[in-house]
C-alpha atoms as a PDB file:
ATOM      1  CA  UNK A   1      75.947 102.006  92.700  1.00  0.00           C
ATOM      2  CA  UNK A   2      77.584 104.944  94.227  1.00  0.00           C
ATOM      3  CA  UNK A   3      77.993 103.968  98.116  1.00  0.00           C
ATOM      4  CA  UNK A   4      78.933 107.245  99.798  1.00  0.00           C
ATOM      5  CA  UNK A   5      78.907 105.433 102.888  1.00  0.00           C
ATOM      6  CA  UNK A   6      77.326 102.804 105.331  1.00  0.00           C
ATOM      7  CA  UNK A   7      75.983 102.972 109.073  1.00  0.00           C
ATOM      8  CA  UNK A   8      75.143 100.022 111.675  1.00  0.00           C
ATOM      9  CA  UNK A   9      74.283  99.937 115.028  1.00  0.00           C
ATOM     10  CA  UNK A  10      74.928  96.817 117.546  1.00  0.00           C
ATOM     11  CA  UNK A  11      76.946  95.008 114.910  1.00  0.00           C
ATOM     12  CA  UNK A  12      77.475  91.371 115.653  1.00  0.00           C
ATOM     13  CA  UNK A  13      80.992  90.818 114.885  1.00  0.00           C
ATOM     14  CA  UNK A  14      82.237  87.904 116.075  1.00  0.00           C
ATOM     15  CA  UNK A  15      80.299  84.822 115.426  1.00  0.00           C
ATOM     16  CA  UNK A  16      81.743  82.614 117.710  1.00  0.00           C
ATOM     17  CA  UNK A  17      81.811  85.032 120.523  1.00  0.00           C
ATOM     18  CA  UNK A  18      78.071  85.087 119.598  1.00  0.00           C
ATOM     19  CA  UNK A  19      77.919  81.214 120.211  1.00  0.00           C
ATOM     20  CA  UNK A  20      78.284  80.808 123.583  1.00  0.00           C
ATOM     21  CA  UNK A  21      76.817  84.725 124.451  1.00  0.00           C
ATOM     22  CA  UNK A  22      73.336  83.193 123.266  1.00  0.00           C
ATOM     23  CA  UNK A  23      73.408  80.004 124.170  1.00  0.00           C
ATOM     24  CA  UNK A  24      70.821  79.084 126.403  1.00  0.00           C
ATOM     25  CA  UNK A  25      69.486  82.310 127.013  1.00  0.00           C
ATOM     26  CA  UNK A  26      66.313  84.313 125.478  1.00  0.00           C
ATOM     27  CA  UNK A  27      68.002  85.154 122.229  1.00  0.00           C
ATOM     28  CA  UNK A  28      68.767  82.226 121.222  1.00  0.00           C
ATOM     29  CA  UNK A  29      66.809  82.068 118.431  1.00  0.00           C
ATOM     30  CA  UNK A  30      69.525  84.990 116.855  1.00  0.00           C
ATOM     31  CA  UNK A  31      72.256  81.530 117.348  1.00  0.00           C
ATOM     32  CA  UNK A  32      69.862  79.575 115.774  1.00  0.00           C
ATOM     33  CA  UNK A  33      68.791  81.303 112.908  1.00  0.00           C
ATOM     34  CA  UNK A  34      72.233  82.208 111.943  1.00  0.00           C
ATOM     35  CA  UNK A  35      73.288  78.414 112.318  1.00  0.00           C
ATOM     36  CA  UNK A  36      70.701  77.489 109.478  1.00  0.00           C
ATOM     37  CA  UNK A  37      71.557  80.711 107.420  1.00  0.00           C
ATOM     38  CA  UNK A  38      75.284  79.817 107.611  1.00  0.00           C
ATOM     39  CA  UNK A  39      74.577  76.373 106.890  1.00  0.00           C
ATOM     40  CA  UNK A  40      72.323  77.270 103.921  1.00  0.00           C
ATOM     41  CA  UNK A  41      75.690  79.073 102.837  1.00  0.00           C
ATOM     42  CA  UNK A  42      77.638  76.353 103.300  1.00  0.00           C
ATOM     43  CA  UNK A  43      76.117  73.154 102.578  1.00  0.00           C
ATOM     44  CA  UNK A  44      78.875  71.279 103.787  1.00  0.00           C
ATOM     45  CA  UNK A  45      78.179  71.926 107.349  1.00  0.00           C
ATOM     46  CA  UNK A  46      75.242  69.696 107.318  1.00  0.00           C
ATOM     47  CA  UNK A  47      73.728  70.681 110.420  1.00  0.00           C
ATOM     48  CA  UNK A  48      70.880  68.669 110.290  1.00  0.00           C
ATOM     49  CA  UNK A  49      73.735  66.058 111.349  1.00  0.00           C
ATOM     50  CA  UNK A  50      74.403  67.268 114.260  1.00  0.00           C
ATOM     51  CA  UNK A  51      70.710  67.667 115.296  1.00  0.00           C
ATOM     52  CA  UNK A  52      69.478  65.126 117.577  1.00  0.00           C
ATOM     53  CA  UNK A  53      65.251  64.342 117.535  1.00  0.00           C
ATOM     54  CA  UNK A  54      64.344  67.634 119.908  1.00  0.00           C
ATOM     55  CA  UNK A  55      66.413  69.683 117.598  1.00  0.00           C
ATOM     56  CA  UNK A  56      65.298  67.768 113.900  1.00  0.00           C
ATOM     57  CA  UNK A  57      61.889  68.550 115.161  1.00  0.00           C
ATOM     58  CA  UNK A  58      62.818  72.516 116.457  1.00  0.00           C
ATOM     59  CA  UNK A  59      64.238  72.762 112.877  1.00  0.00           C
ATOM     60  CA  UNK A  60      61.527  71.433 111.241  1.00  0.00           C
ATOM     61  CA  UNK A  61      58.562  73.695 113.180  1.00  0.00           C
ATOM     62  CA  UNK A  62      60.341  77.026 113.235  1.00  0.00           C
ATOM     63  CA  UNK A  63      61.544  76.851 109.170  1.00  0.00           C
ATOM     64  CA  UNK A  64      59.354  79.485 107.943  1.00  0.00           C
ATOM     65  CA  UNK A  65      58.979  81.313 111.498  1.00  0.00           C
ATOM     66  CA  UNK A  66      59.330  85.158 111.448  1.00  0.00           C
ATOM     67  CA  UNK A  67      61.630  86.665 114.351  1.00  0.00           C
ATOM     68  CA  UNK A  68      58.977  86.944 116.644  1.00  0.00           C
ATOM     69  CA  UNK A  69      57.977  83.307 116.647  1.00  0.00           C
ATOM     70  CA  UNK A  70      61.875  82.206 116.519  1.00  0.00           C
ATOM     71  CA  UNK A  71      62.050  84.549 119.811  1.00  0.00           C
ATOM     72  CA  UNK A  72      58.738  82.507 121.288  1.00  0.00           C
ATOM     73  CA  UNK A  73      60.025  79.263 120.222  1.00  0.00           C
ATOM     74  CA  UNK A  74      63.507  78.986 120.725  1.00  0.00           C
ATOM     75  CA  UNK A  75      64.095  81.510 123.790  1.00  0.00           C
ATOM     76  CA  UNK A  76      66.248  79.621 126.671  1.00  0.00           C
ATOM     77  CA  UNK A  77      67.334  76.721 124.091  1.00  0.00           C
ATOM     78  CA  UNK A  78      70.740  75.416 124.341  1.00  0.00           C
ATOM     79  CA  UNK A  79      72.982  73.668 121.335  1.00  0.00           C
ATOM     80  CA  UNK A  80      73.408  70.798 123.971  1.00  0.00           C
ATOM     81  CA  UNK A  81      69.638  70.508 124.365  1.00  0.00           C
ATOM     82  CA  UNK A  82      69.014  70.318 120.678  1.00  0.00           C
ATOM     83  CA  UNK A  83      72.303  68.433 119.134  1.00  0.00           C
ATOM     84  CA  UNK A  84      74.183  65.449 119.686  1.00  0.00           C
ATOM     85  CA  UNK A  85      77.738  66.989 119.000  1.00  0.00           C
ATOM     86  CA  UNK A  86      78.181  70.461 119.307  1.00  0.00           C
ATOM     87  CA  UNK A  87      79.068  71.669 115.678  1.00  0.00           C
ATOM     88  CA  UNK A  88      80.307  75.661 116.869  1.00  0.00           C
ATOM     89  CA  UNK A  89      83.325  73.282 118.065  1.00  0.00           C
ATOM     90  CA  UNK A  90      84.136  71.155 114.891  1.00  0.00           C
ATOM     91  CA  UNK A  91      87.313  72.285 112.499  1.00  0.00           C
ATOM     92  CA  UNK A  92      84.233  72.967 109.522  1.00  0.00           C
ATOM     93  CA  UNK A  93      82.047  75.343 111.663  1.00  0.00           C
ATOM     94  CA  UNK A  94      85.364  77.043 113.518  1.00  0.00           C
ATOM     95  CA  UNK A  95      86.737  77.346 109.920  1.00  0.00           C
ATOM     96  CA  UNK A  96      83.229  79.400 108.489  1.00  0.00           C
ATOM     97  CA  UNK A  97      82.462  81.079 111.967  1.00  0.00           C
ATOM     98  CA  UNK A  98      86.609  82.759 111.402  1.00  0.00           C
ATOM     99  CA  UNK A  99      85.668  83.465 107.641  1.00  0.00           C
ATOM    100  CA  UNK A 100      82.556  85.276 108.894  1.00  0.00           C
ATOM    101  CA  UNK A 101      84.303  87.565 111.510  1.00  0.00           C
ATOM    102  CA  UNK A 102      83.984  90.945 110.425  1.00  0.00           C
ATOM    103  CA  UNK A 103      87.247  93.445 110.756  1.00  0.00           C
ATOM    104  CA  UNK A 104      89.467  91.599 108.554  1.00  0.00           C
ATOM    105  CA  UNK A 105      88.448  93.050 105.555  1.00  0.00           C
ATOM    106  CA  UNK A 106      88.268  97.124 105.948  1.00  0.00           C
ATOM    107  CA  UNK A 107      85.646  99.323 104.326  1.00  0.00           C
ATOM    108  CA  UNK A 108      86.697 101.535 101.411  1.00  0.00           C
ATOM    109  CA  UNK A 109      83.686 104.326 102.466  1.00  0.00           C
ATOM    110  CA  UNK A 110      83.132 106.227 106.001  1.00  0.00           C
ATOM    111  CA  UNK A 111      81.287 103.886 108.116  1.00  0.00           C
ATOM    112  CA  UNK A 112      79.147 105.438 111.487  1.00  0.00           C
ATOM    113  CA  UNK A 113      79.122 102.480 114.253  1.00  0.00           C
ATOM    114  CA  UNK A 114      76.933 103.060 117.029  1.00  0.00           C
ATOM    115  CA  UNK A 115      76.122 100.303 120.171  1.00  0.00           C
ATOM    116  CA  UNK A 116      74.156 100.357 123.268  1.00  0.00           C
ATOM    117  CA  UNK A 117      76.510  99.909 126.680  1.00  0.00           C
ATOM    118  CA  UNK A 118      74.062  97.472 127.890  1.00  0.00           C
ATOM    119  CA  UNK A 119      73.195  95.765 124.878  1.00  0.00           C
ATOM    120  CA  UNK A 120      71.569  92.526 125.762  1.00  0.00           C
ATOM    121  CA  UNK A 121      71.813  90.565 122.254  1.00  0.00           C
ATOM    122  CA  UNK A 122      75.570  91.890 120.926  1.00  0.00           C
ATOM    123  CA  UNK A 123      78.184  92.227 123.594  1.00  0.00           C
ATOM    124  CA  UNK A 124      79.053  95.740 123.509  1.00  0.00           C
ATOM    125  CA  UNK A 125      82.804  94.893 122.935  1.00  0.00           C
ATOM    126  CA  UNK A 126      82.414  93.008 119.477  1.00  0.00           C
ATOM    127  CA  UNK A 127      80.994  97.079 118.321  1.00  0.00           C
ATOM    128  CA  UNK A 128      84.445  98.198 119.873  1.00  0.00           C
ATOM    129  CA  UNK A 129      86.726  95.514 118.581  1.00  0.00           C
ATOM    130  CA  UNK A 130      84.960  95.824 115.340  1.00  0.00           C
ATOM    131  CA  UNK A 131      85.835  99.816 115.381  1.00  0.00           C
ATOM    132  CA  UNK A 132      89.331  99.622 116.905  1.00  0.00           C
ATOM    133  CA  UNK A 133      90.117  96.804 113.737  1.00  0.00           C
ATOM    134  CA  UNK A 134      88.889  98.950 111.199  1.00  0.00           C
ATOM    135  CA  UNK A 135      90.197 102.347 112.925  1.00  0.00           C
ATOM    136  CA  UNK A 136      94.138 100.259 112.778  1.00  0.00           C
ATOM    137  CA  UNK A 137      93.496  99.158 109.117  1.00  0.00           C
ATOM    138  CA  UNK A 138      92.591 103.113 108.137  1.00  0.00           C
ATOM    139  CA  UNK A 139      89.220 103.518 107.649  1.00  0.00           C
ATOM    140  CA  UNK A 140      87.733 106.221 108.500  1.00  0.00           C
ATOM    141  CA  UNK A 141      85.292 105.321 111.266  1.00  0.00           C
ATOM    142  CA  UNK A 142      82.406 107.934 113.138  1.00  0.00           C
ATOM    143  CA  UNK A 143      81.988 106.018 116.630  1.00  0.00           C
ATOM    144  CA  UNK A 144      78.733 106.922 119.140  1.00  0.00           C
ATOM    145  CA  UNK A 145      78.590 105.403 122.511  1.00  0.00           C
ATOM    146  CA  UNK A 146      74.447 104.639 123.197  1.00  0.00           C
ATOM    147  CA  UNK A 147      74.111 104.619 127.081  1.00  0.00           C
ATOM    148  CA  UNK A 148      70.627 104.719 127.733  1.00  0.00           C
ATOM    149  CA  UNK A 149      69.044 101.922 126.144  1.00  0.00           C
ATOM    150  CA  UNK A 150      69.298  98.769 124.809  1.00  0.00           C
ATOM    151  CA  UNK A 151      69.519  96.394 121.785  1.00  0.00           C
ATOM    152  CA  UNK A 152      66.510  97.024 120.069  1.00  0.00           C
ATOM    153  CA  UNK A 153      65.793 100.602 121.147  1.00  0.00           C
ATOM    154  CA  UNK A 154      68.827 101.562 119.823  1.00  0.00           C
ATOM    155  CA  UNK A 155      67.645 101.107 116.338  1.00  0.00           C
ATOM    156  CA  UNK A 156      64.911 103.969 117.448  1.00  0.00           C
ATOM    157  CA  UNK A 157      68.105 106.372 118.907  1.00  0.00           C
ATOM    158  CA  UNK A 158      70.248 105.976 116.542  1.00  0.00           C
ATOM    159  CA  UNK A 159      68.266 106.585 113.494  1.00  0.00           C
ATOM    160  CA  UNK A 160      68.692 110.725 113.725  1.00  0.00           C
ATOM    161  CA  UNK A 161      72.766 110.160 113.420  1.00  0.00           C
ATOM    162  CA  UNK A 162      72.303 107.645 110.669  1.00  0.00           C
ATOM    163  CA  UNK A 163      70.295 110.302 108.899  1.00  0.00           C
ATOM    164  CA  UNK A 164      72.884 112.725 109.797  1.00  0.00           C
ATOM    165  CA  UNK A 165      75.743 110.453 108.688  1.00  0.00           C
ATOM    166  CA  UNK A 166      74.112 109.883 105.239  1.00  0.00           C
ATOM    167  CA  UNK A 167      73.024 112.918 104.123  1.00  0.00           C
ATOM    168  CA  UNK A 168      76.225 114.207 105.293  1.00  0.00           C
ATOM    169  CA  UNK A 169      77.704 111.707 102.684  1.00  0.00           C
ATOM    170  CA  UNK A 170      75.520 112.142 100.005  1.00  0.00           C
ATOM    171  CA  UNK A 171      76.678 116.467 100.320  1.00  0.00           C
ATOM    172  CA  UNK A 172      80.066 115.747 100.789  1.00  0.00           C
ATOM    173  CA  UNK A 173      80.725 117.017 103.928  1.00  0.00           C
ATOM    174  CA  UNK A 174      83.976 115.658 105.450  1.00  0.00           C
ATOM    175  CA  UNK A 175      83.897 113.160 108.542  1.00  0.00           C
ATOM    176  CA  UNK A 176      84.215 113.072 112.116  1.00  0.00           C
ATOM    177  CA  UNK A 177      86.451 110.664 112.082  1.00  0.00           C
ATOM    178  CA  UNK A 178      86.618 109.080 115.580  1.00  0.00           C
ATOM    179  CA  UNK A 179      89.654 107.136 115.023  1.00  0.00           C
ATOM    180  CA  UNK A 180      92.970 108.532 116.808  1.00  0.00           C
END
């Protein structure tokens, strides 16, 4: 596969940043979800351990649930509600949540990053550490700034860059790079 390049929007970086930004609050079901997929990944985690009966029984009701349903479900939960230790805080799930970070690896293709100022779900500062990582480690990086939006609608205004971006790629054009 000849990858020419990649673009994301609202990029959740840092996964442990992520843990206490949801917690509790209408997105949690983003925390949760990615607490079963990362457990799924890692079996070792065993976070059905840490669940206490409200949780077990959260677990067990939302394990086939699209998005929507996670966000009906699980809005305004809280890993204290639902557990009887908190695992984001154990030496296992610190050690995956670090492996998980993004911006220690850097991409070998022009990546365009875009987030929203305001964005609700993915503090706008994981997009900038994310860039500012990469941008120090070489990569050639195209950076937007959304201002007029937020998490989800930026999916709608960013899509006319991404096409931009790609089809620039695919041609060969060279890239704005936005790192100094």
């Amino acid at each position: 596969l000849n990858v020419v390049g990649a673009a994301a929007g609202g990029v959740p970086s840092n996964p442990e940043e992520l843990g206490t930004t949801l917690h509790g609050g209408p997105f949690f079901a983003f925390l949760a979800m990615a607490a079963v997929g990362l457990d799924a990944a890692y079996p070792e985690l065993d976070l059905e351990s840490y669940l206490n009966e409200q949780g077990r029984t959260l677990l067990e009701n939302n394990s086939q649930a699209c998005l929507a349903d996670g966000l009906l479900n699980l809005g305004f939960q809280s890993i204290d509600g639902l557990t009887t230790t908190n695992p984001l805080t154990t030496p296992e799930w610190q050690a995956r949540l670090a492996k998980n970070r993004l911006g220690q690896d850097t991409p070998e293709i022009p990546v365009m990053m875009y987030h929203q100022l305001l964005d609700e779900i993915i503090p706008y500062n994981q997009g900038t550490e994310l860039r500012d990582a990469w941008c120090q480690a070489g990569a050639e990086v195209q950076w937007f700034d959304m201002v007029t939006g937020e998490h989800a609608l930026g999916i709608f205004q960013g899509q006319d860059g991404t096409l931009r971006f790609l089809e620039e790629r695919f041609t060969g054009a060279p890239v704005t790079n936005s790192c100094p």
